[in-house]
C-alpha atoms as a PDB file:
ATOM      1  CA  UNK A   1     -14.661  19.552  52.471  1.00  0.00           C
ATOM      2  CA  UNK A   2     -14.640  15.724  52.523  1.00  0.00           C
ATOM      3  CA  UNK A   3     -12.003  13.600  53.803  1.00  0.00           C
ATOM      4  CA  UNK A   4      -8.569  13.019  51.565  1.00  0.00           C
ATOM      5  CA  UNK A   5      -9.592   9.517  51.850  1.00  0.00           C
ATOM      6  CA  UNK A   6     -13.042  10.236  50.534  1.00  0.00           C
ATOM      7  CA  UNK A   7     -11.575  12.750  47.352  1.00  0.00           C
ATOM      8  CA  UNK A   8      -9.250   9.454  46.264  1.00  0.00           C
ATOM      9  CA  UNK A   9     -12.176   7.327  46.387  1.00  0.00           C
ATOM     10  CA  UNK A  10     -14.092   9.799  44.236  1.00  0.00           C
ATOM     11  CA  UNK A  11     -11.288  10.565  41.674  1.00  0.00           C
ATOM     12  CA  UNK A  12     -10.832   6.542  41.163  1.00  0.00           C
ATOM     13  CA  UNK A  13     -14.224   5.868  40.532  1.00  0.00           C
ATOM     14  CA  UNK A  14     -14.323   9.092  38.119  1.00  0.00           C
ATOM     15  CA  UNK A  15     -11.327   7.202  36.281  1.00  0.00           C
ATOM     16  CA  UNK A  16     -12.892   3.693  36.245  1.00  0.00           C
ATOM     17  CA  UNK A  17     -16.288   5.357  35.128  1.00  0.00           C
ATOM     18  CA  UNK A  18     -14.283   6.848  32.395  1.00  0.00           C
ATOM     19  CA  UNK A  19     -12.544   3.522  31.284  1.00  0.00           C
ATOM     20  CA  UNK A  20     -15.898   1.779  31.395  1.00  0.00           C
ATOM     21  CA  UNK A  21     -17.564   4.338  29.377  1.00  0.00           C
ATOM     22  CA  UNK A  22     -14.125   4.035  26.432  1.00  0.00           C
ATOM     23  CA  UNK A  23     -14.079   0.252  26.628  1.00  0.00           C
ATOM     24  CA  UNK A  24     -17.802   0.257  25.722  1.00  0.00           C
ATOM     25  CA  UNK A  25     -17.645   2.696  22.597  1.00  0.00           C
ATOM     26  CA  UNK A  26     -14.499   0.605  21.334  1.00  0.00           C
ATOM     27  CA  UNK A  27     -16.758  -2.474  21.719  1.00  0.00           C
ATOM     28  CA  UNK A  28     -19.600  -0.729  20.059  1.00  0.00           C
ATOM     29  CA  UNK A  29     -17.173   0.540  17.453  1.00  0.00           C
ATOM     30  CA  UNK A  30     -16.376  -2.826  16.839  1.00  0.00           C
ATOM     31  CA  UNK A  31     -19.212  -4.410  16.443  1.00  0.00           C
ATOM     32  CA  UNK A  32     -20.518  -1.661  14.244  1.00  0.00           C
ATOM     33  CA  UNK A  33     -17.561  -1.570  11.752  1.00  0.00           C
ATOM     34  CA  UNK A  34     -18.246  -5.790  11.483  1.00  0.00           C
ATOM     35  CA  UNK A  35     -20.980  -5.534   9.567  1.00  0.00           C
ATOM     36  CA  UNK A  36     -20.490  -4.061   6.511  1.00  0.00           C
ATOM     37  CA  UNK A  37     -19.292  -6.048   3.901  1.00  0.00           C
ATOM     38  CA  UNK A  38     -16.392  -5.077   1.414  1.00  0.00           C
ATOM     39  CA  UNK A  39     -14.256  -1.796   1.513  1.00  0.00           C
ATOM     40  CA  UNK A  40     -16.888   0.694  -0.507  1.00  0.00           C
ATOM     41  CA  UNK A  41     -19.566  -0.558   2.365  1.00  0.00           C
ATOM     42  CA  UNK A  42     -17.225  -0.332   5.109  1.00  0.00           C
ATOM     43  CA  UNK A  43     -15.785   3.480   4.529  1.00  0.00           C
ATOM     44  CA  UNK A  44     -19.079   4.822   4.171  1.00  0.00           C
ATOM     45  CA  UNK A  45     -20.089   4.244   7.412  1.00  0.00           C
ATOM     46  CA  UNK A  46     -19.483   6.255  10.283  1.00  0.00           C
ATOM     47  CA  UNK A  47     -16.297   6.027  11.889  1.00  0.00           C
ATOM     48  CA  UNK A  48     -15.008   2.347   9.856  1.00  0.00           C
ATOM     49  CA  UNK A  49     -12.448   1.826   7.843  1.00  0.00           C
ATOM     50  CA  UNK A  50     -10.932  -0.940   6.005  1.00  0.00           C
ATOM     51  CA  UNK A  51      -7.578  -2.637   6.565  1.00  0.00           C
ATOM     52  CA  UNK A  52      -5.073  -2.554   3.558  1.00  0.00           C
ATOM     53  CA  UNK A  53      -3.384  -5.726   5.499  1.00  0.00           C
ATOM     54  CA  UNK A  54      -6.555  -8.247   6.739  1.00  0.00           C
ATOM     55  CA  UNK A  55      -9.118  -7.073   4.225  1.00  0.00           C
ATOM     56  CA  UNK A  56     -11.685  -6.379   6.767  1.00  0.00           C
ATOM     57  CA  UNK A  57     -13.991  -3.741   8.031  1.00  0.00           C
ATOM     58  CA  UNK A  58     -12.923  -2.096  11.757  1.00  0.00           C
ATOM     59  CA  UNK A  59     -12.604   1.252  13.432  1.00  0.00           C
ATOM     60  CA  UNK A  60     -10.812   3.638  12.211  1.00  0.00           C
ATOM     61  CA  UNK A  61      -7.470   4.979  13.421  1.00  0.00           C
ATOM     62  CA  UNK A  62      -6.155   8.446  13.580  1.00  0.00           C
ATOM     63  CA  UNK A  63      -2.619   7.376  12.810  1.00  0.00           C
ATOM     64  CA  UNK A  64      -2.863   4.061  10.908  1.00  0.00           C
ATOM     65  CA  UNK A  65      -1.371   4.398   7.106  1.00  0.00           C
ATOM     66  CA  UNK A  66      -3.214   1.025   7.050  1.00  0.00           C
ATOM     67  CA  UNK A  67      -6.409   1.322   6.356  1.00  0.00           C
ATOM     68  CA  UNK A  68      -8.573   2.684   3.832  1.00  0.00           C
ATOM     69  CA  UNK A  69     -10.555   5.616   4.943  1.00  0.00           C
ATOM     70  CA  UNK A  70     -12.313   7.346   1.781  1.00  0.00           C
ATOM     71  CA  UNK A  71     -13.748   5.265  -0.924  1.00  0.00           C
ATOM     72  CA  UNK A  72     -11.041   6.318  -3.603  1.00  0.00           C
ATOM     73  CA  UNK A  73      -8.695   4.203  -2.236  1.00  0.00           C
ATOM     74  CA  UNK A  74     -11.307   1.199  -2.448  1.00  0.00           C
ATOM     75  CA  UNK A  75     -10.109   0.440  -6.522  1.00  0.00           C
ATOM     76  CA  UNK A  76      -6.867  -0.782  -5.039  1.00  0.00           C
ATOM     77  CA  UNK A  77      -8.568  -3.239  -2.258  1.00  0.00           C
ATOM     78  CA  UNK A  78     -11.194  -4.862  -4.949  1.00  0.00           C
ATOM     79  CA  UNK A  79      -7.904  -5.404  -7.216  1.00  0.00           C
ATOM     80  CA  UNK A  80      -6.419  -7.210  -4.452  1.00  0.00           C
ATOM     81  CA  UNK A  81      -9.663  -9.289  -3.825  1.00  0.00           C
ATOM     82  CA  UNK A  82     -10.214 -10.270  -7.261  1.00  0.00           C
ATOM     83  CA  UNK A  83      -6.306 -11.385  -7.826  1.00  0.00           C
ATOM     84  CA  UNK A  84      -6.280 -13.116  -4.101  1.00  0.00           C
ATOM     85  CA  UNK A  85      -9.394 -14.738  -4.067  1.00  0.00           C
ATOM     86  CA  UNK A  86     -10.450 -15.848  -0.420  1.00  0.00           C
ATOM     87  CA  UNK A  87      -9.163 -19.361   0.562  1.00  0.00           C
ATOM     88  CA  UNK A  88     -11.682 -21.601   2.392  1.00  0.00           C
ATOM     89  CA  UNK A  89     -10.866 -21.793   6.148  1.00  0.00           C
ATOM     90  CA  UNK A  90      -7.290 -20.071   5.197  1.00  0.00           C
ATOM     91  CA  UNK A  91      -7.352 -16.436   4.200  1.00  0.00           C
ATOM     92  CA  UNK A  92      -9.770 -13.678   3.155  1.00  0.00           C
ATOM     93  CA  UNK A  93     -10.034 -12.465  -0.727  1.00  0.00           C
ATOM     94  CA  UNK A  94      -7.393  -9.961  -0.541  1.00  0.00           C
ATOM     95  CA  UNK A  95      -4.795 -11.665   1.726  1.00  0.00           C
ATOM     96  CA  UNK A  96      -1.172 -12.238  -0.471  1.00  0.00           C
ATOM     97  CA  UNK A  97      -0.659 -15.529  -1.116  1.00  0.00           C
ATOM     98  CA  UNK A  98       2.899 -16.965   0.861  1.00  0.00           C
ATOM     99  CA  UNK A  99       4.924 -17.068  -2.417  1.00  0.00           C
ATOM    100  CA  UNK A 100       3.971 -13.602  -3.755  1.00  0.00           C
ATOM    101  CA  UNK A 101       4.901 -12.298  -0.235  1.00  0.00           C
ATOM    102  CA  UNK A 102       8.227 -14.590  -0.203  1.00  0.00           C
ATOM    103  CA  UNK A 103       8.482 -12.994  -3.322  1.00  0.00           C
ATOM    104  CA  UNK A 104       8.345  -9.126  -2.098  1.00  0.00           C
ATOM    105  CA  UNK A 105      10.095  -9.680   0.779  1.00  0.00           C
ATOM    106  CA  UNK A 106      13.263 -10.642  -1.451  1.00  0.00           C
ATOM    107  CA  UNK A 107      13.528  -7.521  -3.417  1.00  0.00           C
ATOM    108  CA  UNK A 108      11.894  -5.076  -1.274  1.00  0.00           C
ATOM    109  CA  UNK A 109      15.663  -3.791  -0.163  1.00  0.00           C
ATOM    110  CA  UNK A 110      16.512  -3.540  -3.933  1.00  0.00           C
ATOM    111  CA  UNK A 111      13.203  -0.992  -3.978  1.00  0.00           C
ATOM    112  CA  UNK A 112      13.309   0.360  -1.131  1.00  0.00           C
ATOM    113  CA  UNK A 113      17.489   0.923  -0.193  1.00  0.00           C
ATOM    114  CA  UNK A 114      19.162  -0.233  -3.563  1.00  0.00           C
ATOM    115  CA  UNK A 115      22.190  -1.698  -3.786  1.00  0.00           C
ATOM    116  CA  UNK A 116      25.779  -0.418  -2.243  1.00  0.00           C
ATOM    117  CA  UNK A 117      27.359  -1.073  -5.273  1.00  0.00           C
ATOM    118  CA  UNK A 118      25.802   1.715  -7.146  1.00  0.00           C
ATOM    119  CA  UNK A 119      23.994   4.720  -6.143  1.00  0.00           C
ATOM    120  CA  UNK A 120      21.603   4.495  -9.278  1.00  0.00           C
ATOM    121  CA  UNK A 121      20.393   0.981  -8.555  1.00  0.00           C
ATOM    122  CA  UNK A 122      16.362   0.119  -7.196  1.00  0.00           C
ATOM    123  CA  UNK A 123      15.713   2.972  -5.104  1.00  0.00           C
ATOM    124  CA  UNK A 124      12.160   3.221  -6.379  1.00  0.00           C
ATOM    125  CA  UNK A 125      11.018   6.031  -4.178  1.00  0.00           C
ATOM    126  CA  UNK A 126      11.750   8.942  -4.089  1.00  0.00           C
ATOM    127  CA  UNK A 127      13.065   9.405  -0.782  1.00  0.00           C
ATOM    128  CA  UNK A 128      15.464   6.421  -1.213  1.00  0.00           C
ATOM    129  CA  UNK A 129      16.707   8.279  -4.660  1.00  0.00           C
ATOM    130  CA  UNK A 130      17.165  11.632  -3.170  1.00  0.00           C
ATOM    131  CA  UNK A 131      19.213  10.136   0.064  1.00  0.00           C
ATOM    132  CA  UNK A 132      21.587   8.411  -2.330  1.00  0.00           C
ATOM    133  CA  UNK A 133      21.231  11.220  -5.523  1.00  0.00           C
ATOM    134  CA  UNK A 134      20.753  14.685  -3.495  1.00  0.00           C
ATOM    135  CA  UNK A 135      21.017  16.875  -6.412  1.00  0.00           C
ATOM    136  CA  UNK A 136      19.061  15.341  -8.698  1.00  0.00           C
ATOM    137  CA  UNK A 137      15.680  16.721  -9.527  1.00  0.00           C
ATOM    138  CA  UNK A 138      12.226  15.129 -10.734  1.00  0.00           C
ATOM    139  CA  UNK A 139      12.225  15.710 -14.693  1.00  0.00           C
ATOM    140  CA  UNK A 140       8.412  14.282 -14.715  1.00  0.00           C
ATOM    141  CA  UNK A 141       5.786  13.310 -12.375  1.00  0.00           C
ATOM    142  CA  UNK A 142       1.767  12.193 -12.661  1.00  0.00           C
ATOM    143  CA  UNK A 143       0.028  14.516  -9.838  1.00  0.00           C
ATOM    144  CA  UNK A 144      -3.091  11.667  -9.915  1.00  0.00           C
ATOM    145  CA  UNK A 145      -0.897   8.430  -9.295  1.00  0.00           C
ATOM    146  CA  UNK A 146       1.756  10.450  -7.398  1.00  0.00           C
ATOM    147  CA  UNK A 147       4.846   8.863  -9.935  1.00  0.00           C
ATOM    148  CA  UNK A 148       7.733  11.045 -10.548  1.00  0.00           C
ATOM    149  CA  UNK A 149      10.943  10.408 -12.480  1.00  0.00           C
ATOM    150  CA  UNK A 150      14.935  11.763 -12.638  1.00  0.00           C
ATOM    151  CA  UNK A 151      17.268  11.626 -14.579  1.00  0.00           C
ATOM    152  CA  UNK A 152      19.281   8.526 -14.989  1.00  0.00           C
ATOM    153  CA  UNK A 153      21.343   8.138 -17.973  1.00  0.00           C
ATOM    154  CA  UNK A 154      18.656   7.606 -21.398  1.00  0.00           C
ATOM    155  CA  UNK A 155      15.939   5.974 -19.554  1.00  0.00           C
ATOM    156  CA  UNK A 156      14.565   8.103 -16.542  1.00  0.00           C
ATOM    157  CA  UNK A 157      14.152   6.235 -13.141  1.00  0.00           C
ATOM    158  CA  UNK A 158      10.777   5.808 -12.040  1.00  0.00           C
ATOM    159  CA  UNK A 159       9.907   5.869  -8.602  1.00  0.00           C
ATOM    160  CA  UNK A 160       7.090   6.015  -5.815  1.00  0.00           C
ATOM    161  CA  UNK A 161       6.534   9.476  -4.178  1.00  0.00           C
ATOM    162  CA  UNK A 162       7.532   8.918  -0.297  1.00  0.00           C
ATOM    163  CA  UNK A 163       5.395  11.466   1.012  1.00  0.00           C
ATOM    164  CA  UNK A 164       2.098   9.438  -0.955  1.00  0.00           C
ATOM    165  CA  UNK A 165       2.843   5.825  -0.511  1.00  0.00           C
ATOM    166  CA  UNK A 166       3.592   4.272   2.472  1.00  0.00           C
ATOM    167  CA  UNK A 167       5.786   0.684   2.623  1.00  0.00           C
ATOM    168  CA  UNK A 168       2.397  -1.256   2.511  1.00  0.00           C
ATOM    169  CA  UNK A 169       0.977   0.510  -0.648  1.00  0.00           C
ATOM    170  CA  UNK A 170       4.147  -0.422  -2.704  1.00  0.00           C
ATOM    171  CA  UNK A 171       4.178  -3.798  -1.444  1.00  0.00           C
ATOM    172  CA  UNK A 172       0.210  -4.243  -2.325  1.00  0.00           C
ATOM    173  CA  UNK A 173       1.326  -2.868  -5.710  1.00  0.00           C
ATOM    174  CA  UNK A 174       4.132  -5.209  -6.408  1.00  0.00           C
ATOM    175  CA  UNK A 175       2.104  -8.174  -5.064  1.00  0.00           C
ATOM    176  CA  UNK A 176      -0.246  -7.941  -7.618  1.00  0.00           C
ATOM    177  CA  UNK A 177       2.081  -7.143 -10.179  1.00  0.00           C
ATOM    178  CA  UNK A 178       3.801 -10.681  -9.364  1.00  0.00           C
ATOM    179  CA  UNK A 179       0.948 -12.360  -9.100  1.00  0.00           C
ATOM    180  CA  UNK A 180      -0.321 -11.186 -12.768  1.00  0.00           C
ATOM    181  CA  UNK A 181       3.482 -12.324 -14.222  1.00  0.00           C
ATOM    182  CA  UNK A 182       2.849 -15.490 -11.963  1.00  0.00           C
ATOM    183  CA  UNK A 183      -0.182 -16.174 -13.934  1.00  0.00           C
ATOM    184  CA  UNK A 184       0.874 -15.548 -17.205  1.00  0.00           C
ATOM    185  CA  UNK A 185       4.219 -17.346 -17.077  1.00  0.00           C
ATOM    186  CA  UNK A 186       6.374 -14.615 -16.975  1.00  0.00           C
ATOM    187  CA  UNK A 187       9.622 -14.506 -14.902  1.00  0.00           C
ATOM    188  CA  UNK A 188       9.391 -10.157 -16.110  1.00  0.00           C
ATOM    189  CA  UNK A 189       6.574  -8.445 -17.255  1.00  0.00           C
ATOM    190  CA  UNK A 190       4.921  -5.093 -16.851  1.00  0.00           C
ATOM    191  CA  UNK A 191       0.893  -5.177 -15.698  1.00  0.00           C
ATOM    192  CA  UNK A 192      -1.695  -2.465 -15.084  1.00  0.00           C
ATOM    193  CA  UNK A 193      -2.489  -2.075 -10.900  1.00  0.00           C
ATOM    194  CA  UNK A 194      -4.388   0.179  -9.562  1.00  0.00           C
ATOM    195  CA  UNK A 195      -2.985   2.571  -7.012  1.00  0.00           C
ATOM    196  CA  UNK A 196      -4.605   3.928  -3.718  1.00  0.00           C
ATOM    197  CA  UNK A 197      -5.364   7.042  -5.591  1.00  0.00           C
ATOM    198  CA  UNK A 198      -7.890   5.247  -8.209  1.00  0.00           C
ATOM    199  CA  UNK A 199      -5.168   6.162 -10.790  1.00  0.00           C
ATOM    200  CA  UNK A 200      -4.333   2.906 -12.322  1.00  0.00           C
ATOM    201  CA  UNK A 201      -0.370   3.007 -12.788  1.00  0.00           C
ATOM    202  CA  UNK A 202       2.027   0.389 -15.049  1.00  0.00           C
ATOM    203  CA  UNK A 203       4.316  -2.139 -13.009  1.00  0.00           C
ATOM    204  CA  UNK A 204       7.055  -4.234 -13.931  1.00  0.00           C
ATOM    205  CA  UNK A 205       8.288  -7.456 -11.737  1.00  0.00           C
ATOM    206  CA  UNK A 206      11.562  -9.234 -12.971  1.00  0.00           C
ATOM    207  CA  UNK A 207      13.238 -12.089 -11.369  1.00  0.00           C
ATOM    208  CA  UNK A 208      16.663 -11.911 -12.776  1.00  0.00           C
ATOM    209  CA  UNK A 209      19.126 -11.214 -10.113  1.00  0.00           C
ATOM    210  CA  UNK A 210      18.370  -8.843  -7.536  1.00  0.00           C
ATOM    211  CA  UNK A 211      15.018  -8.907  -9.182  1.00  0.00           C
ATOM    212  CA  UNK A 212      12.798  -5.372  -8.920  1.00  0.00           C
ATOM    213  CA  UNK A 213       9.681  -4.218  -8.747  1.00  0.00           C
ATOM    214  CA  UNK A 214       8.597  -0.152 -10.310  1.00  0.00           C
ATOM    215  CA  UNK A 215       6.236   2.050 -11.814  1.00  0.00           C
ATOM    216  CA  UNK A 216       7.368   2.238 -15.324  1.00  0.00           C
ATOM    217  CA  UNK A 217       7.019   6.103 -16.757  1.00  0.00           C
ATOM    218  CA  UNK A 218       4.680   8.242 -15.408  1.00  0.00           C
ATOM    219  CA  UNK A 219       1.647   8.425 -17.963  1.00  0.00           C
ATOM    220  CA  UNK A 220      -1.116   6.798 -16.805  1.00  0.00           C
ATOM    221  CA  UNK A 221      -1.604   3.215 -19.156  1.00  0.00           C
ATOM    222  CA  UNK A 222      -4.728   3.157 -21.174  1.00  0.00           C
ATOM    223  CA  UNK A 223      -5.217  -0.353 -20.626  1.00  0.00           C
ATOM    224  CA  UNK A 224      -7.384  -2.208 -18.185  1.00  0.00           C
ATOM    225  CA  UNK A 225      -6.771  -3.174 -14.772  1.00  0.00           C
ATOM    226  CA  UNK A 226      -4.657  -6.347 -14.733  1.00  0.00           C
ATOM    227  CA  UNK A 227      -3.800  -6.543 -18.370  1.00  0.00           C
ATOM    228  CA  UNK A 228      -0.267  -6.227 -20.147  1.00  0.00           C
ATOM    229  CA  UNK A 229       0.604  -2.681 -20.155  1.00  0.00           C
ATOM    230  CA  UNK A 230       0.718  -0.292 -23.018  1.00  0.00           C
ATOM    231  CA  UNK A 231       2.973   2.480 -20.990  1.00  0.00           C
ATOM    232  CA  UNK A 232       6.212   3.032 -23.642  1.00  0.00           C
ATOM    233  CA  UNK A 233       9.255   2.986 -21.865  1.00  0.00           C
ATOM    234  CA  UNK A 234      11.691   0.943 -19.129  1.00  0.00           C
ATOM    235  CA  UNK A 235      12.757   2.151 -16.236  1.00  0.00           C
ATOM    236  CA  UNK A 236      16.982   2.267 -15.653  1.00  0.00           C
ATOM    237  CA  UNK A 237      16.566  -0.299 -13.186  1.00  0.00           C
ATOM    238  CA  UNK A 238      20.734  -1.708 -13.048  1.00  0.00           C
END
């Protein structure tokens, strides 16, 4: 049997052989997942995925809800592209633009937490509805984009199912949503996005107050990506 001394040495370099041999597949990973260009190229091939947040091509993660992984979730990126074009030197096609996210950012807690004043207010998932409205139960929901509604007075509230969108996919959503009202002048208005289930769904941005951003109903619109949507209905958003 060899020395203690001898056995340490042996398990260390073991270790350090291992590391060596991991650091070098993430590197080739790397440099693999670099060279395909746009999300439909990138998911295709072999262990790459495409980030919802930087708009590029890398490996893909095991736990990330950040990155596209099947092409079916492409739709939503080449939205994003085509509304964010790339900005010379600044930003890639895809990347929201500072006051779309400034935007977001000011009535994501009306979305996501609603207000404390009333229990029916924002609360456009479902999660956030059924923490503040327990017994309430989904009266309608789309099982291609993954929208549900409950009861809420006339006009049913609309919201995001938790459990199939994360933060980031309702955010990507409402960012192009504002940045179709943005372009057509609007301080509200309702436009067809596509979702990361290829399932284009309707979306309405207001200003006004608290301001909002929802799905509005559950059928799927008829109308083309980025255009004014045909989707009867509002959502009870007080």
């Amino acid at each position: 049997m060899w020395p203690r001394r001898f056995q340490s040495l042996s398990m260390h370099l073991s270790i350090a052989t291992s590391n060596v041999t991991v650091v070098g597949a993430s590197i080739e990973a790397r440099a693999n997942c670099a060279k395909p260009q746009g999300c439909s190229n990138c998911v295709k091939t072999s262990g790459c995925a495409f980030s919802k947040i930087a708009f590029t091509c890398g490996p893909k993660s095991s736990v990330a809800k950040d990155q596209v992984t099947s092409n079916t979730g492409c739709p939503q990126m080449n939205q994003m592209q085509s509304v964010f074009p790339a900005v010379n030197g600044q930003s890639k096609a895809g990347i929201i633009t500072a006051p779309v996210a400034a935007e977001f950012n000011r009535i994501a807690n009306h979305i996501f937490k609603g207000e404390t004043t009333s229990k029916t207010s924002g609360r456009h998932t479902s999660d956030a509805w059924l923490k503040a409205n327990p017994t309430s139960k989904r009266d309608a929901e789309n099982k291609k984009s993954h929208i549900s509604s409950f009861p809420n007075g006339k006009i049913s509230k609309t919201v995001w199912e938790s459990a199939d969108y994360s933060d980031l996919d309702i955010k990507n959503m409402c960012a192009v949503a504002i940045a179709l009202g943005n372009k057509a002048g609007k301080t509200e208005g309702a436009f067809v996005v596509q979702s990361p289930y290829n399932a284009p769904v309707c979306v309405n941005h207001f200003r006004k107050n608290t301001g909002s951003c929802y799905p509005v109903g559950v059928k799927s619109p008829k109308a083309k990506l980025g255009e004014p949507c045909d989707v009867p209905g509002e959502d009870n958003d007080d």
